[in-house]
PDB file of N, CA and C in Angstrom:
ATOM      1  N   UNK A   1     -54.720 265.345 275.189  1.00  0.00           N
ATOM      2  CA  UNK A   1     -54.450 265.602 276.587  1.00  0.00           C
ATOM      3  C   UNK A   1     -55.254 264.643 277.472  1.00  0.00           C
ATOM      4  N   UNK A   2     -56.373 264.098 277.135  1.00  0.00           N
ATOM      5  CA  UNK A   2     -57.212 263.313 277.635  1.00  0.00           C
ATOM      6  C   UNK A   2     -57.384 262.348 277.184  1.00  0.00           C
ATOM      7  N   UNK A   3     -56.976 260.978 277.843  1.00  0.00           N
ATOM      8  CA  UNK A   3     -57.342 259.358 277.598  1.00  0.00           C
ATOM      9  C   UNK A   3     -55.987 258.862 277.739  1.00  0.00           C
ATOM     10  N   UNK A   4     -55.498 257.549 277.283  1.00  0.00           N
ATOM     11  CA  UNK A   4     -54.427 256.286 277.967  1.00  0.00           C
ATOM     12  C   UNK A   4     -53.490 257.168 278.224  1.00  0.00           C
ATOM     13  N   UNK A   5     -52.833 257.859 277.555  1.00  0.00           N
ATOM     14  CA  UNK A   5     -51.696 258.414 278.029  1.00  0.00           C
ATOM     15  C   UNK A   5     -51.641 260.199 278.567  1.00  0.00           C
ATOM     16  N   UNK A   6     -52.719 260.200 278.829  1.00  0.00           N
ATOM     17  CA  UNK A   6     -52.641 261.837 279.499  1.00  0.00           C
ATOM     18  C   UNK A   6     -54.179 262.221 281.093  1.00  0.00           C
ATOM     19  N   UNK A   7     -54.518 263.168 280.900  1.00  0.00           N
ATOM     20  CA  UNK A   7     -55.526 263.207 281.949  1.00  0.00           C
ATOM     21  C   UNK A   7     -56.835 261.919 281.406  1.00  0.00           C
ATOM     22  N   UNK A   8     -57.386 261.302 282.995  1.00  0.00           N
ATOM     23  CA  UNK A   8     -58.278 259.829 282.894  1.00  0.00           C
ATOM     24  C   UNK A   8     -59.259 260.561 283.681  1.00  0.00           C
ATOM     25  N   UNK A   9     -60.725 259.786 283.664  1.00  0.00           N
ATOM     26  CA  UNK A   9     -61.688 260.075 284.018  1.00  0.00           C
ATOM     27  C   UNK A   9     -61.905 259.385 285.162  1.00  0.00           C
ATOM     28  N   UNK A  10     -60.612 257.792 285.272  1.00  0.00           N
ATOM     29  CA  UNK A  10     -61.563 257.272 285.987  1.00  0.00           C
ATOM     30  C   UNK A  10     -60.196 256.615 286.440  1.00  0.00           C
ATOM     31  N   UNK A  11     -60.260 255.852 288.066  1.00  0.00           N
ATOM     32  CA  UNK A  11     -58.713 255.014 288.002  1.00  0.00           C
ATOM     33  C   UNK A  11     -59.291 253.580 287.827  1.00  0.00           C
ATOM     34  N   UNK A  12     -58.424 252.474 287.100  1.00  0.00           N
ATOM     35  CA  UNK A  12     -58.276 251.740 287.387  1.00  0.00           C
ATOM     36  C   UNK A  12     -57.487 250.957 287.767  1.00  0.00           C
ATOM     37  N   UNK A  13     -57.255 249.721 288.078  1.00  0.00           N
ATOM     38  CA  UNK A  13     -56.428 249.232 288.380  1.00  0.00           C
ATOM     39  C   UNK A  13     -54.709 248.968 288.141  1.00  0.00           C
ATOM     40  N   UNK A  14     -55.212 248.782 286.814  1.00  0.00           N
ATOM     41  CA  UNK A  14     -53.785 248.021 286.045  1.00  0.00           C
ATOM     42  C   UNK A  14     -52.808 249.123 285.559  1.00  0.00           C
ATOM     43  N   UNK A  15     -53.416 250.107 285.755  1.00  0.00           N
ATOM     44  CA  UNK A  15     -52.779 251.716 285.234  1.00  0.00           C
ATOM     45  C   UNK A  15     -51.473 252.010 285.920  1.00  0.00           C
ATOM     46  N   UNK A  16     -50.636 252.580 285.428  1.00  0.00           N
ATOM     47  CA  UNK A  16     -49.561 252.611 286.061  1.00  0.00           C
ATOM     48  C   UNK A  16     -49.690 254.058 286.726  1.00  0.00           C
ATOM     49  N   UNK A  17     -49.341 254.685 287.887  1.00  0.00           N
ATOM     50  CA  UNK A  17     -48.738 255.177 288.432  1.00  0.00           C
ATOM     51  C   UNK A  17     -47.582 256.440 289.128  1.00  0.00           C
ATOM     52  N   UNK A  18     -47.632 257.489 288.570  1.00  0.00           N
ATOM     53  CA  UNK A  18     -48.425 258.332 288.310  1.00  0.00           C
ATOM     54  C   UNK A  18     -49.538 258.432 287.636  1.00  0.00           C
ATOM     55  N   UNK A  19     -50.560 259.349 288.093  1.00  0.00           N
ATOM     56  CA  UNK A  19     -51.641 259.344 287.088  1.00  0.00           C
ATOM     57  C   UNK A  19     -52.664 260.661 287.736  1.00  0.00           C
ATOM     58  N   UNK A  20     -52.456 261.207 286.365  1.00  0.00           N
ATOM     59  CA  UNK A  20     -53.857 262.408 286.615  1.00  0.00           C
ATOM     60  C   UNK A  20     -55.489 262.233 286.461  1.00  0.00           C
ATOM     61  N   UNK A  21     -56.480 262.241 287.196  1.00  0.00           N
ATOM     62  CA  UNK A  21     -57.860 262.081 286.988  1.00  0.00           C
ATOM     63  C   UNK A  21     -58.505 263.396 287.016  1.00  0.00           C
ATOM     64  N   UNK A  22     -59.446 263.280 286.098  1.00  0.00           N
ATOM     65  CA  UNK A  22     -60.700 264.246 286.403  1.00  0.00           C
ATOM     66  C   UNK A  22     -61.713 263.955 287.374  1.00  0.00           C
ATOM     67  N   UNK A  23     -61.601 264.427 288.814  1.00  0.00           N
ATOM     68  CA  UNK A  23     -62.171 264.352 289.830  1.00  0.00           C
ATOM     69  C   UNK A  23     -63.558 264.848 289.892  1.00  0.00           C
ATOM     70  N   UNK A  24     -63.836 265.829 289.801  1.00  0.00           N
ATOM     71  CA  UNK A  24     -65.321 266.745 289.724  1.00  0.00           C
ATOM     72  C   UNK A  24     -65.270 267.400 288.378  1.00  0.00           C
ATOM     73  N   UNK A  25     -66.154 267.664 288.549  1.00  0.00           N
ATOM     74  CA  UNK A  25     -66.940 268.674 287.179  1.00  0.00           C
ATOM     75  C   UNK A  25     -68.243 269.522 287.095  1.00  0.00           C
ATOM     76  N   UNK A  26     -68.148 270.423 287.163  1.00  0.00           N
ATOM     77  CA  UNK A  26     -69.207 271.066 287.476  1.00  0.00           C
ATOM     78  C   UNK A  26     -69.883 271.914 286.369  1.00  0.00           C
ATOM     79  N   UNK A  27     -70.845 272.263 285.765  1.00  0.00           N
ATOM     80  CA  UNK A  27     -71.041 272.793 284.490  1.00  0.00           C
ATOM     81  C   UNK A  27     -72.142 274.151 285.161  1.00  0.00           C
ATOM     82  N   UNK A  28     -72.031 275.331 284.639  1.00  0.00           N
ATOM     83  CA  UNK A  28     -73.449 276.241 284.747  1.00  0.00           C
ATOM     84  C   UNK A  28     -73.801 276.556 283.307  1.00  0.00           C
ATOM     85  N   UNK A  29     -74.759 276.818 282.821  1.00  0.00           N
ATOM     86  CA  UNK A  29     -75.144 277.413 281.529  1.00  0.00           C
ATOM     87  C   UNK A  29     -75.771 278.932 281.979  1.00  0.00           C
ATOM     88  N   UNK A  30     -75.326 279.676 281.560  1.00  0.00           N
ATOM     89  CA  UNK A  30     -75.797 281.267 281.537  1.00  0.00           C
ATOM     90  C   UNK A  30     -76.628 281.474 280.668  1.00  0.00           C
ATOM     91  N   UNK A  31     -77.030 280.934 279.967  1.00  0.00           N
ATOM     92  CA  UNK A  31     -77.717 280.992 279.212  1.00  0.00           C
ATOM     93  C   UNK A  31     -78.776 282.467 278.834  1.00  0.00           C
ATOM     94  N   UNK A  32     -79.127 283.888 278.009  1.00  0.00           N
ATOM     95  CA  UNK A  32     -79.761 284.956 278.276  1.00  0.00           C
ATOM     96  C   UNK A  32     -80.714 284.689 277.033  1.00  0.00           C
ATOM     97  N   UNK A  33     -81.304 285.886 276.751  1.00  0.00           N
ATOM     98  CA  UNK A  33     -81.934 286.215 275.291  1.00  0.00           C
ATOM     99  C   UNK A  33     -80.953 286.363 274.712  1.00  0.00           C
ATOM    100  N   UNK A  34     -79.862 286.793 274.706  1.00  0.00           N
ATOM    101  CA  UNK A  34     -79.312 287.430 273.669  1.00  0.00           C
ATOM    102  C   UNK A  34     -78.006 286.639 273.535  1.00  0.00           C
ATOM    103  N   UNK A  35     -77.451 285.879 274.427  1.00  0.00           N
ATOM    104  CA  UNK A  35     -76.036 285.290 274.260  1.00  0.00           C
ATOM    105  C   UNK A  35     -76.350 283.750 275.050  1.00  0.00           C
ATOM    106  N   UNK A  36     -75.766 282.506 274.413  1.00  0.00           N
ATOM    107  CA  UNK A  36     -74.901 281.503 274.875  1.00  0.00           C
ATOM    108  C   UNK A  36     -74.234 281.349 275.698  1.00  0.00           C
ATOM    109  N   UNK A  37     -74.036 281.204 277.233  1.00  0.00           N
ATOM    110  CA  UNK A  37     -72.699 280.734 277.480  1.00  0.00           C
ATOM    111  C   UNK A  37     -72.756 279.822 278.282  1.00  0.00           C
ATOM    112  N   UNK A  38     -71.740 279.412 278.729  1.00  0.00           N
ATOM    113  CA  UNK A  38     -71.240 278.233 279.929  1.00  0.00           C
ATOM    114  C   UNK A  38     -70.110 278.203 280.660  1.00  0.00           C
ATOM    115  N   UNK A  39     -69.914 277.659 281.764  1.00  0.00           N
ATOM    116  CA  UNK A  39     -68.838 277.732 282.938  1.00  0.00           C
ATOM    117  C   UNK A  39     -68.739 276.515 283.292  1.00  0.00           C
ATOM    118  N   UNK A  40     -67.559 275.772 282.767  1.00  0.00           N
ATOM    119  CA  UNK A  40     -67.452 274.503 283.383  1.00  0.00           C
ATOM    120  C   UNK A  40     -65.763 274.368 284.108  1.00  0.00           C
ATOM    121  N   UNK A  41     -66.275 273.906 285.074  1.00  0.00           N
ATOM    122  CA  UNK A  41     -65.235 273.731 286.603  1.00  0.00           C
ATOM    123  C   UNK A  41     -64.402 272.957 286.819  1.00  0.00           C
ATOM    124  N   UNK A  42     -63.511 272.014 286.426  1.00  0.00           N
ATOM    125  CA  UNK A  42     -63.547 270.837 287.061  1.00  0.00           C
ATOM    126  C   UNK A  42     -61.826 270.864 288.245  1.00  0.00           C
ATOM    127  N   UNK A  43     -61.852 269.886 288.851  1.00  0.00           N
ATOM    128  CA  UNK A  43     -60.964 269.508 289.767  1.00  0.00           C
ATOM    129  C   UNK A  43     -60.091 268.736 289.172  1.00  0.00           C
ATOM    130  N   UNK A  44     -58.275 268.601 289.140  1.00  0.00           N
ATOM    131  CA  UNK A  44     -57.485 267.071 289.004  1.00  0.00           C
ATOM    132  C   UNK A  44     -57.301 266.768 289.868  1.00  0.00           C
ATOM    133  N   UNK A  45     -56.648 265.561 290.203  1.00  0.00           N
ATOM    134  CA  UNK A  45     -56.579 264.291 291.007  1.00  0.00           C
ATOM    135  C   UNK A  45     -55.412 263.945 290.782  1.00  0.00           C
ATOM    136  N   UNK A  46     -54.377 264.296 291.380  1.00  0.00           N
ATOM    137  CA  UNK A  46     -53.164 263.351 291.403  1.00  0.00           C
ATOM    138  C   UNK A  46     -52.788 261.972 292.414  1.00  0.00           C
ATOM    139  N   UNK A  47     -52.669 260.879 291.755  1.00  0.00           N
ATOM    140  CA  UNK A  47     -52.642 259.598 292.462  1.00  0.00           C
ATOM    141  C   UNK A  47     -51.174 259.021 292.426  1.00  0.00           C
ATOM    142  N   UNK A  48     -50.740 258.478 293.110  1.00  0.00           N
ATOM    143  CA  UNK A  48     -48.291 258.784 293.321  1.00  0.00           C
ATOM    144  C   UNK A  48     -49.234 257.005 293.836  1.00  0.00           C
ATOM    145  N   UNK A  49     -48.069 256.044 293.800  1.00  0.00           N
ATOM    146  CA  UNK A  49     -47.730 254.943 294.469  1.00  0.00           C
ATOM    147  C   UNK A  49     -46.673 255.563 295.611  1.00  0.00           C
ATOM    148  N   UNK A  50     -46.189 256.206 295.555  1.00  0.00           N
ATOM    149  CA  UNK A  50     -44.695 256.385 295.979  1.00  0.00           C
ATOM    150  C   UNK A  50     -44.605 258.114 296.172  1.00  0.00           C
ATOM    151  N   UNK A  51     -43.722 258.561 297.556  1.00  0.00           N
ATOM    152  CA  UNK A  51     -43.006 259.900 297.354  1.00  0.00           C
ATOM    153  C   UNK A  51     -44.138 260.573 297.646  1.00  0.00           C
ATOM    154  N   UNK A  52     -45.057 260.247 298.618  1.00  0.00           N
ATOM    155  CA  UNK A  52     -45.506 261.032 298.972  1.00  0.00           C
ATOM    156  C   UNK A  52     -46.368 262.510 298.476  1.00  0.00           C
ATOM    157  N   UNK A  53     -46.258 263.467 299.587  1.00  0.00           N
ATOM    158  CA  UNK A  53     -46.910 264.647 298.864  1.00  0.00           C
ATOM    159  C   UNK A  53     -45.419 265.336 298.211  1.00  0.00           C
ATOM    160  N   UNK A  54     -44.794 265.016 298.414  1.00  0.00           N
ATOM    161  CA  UNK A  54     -43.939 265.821 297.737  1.00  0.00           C
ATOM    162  C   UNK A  54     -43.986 265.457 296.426  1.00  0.00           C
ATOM    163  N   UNK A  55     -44.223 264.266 295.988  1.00  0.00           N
ATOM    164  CA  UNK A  55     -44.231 263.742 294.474  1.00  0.00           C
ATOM    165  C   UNK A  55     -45.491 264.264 293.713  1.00  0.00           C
ATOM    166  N   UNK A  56     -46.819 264.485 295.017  1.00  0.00           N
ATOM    167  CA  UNK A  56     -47.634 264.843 294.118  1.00  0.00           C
ATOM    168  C   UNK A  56     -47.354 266.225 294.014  1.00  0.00           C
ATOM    169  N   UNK A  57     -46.853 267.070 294.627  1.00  0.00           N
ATOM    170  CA  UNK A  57     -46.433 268.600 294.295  1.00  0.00           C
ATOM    171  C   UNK A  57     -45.484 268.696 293.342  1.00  0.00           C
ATOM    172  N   UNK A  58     -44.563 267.834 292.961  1.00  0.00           N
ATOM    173  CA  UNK A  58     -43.932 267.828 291.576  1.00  0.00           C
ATOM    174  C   UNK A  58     -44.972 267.259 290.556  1.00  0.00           C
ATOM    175  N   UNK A  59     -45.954 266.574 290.410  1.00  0.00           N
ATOM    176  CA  UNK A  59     -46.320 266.588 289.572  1.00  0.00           C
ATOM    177  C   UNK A  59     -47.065 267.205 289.135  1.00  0.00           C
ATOM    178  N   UNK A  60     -47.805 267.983 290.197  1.00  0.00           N
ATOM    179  CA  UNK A  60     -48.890 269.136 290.303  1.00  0.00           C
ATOM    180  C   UNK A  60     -48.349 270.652 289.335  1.00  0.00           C
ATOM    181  N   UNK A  61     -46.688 270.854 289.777  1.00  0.00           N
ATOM    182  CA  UNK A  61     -45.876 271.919 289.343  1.00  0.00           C
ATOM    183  C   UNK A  61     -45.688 271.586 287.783  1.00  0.00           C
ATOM    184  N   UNK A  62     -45.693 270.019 287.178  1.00  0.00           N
ATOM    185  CA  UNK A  62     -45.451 269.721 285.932  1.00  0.00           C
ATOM    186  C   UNK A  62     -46.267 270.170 285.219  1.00  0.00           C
ATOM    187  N   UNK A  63     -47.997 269.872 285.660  1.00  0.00           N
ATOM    188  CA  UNK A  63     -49.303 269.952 285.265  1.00  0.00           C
ATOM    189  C   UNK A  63     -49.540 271.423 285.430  1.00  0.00           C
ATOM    190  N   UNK A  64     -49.005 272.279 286.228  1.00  0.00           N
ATOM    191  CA  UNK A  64     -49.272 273.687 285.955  1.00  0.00           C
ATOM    192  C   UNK A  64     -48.273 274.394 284.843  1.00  0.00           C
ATOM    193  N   UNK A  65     -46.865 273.800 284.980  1.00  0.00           N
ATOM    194  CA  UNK A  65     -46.076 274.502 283.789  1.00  0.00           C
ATOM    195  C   UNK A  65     -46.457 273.932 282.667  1.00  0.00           C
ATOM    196  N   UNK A  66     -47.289 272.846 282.230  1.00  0.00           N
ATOM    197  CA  UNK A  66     -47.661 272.237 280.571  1.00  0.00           C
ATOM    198  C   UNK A  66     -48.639 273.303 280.425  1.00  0.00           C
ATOM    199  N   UNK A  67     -49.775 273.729 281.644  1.00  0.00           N
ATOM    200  CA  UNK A  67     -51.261 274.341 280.981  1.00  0.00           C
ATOM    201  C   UNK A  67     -51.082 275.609 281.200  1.00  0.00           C
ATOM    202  N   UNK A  68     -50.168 276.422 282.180  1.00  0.00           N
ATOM    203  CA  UNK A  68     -50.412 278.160 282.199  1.00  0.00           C
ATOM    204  C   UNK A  68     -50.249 278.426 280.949  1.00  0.00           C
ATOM    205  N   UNK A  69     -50.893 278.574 280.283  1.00  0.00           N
ATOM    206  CA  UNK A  69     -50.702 279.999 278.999  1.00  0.00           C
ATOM    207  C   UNK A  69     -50.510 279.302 277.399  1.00  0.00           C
ATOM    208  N   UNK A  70     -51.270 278.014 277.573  1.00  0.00           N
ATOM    209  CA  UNK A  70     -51.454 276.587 276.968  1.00  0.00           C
ATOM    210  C   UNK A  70     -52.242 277.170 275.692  1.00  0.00           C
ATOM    211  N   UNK A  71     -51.862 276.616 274.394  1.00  0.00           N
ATOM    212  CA  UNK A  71     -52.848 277.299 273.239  1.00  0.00           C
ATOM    213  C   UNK A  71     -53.696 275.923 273.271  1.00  0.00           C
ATOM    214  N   UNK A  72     -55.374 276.037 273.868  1.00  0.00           N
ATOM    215  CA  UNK A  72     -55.722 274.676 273.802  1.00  0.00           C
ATOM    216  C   UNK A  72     -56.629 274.698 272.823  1.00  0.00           C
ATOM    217  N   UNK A  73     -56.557 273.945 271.555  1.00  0.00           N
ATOM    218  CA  UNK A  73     -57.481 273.718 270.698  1.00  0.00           C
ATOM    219  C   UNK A  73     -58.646 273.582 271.044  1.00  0.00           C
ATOM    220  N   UNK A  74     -59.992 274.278 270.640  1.00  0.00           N
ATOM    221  CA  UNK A  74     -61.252 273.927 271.466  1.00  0.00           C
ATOM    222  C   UNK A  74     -62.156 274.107 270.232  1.00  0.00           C
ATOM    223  N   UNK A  75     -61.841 273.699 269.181  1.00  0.00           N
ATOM    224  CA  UNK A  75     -62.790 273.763 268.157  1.00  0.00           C
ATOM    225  C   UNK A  75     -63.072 274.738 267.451  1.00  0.00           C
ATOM    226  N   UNK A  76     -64.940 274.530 267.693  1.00  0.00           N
ATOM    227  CA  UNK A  76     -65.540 275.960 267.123  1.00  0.00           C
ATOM    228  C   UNK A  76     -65.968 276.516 268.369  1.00  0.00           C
ATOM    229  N   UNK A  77     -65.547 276.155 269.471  1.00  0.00           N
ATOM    230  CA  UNK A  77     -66.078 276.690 271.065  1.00  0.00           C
ATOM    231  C   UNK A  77     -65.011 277.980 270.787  1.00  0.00           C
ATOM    232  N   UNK A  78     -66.045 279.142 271.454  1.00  0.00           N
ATOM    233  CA  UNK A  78     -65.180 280.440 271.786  1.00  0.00           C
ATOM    234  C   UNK A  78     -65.434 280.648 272.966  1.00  0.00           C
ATOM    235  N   UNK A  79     -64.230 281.209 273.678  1.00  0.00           N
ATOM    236  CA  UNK A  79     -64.357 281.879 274.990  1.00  0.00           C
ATOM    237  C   UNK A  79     -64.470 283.283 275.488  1.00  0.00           C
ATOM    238  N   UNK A  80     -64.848 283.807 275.735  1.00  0.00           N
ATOM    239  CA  UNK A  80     -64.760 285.338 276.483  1.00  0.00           C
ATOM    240  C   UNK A  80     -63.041 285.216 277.512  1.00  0.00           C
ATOM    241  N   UNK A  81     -62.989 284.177 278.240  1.00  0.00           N
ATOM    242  CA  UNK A  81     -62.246 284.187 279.160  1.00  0.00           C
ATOM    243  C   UNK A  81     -61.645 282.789 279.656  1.00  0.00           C
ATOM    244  N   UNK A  82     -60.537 282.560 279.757  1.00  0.00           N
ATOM    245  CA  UNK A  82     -59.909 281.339 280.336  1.00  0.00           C
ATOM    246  C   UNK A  82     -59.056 281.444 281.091  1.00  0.00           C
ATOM    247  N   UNK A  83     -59.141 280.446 281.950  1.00  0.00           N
ATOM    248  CA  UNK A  83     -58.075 280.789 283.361  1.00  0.00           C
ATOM    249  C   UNK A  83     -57.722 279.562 283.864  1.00  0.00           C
ATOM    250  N   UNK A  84     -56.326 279.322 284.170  1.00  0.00           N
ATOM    251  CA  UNK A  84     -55.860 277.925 284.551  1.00  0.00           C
ATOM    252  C   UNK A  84     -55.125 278.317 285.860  1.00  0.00           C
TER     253      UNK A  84
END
């Protein structure tokens, strides 16, 4: 989902057009005696040459119908809770 052909960290130039970035990111660690955890945040970035906001709201609507209810491989990471 992440790198040349899916969500980028960063824009550059030569990239074509649509394109999704990871804008912010924000991390907390909860860290207790007794449990592990973490909360990480982040923002996308949709960037259009063309079509305006309406193009980025279609692509925004694309990027929400691929991830609502998305089985996302995450390793050996477990969650309590996920929300897109």
């Amino acid at each position: 989902m992440v790198g040349e052909d899916g969500i980028r960290d960063r824009l550059q130039t030569a990239w074509k057009l649509p394109c999704v970035l990871i804008s912010e990111l924000v991390s907390n660690d909860y860290l207790t005696s007794t449990e592990a955890s973490e909360e990480h945040l982040f923002a996308l970035e949709i960037w259009i040459d063309a079509g305006g906001r309406k193009q980025a709201q279609l692509v925004a609507g694309r990027l929400h119908a691929l991830l609502q209810d998305a089985a996302l491989d995450l390793g050996s990471i477990t969650s309590s809770a996920c929300c897109i």
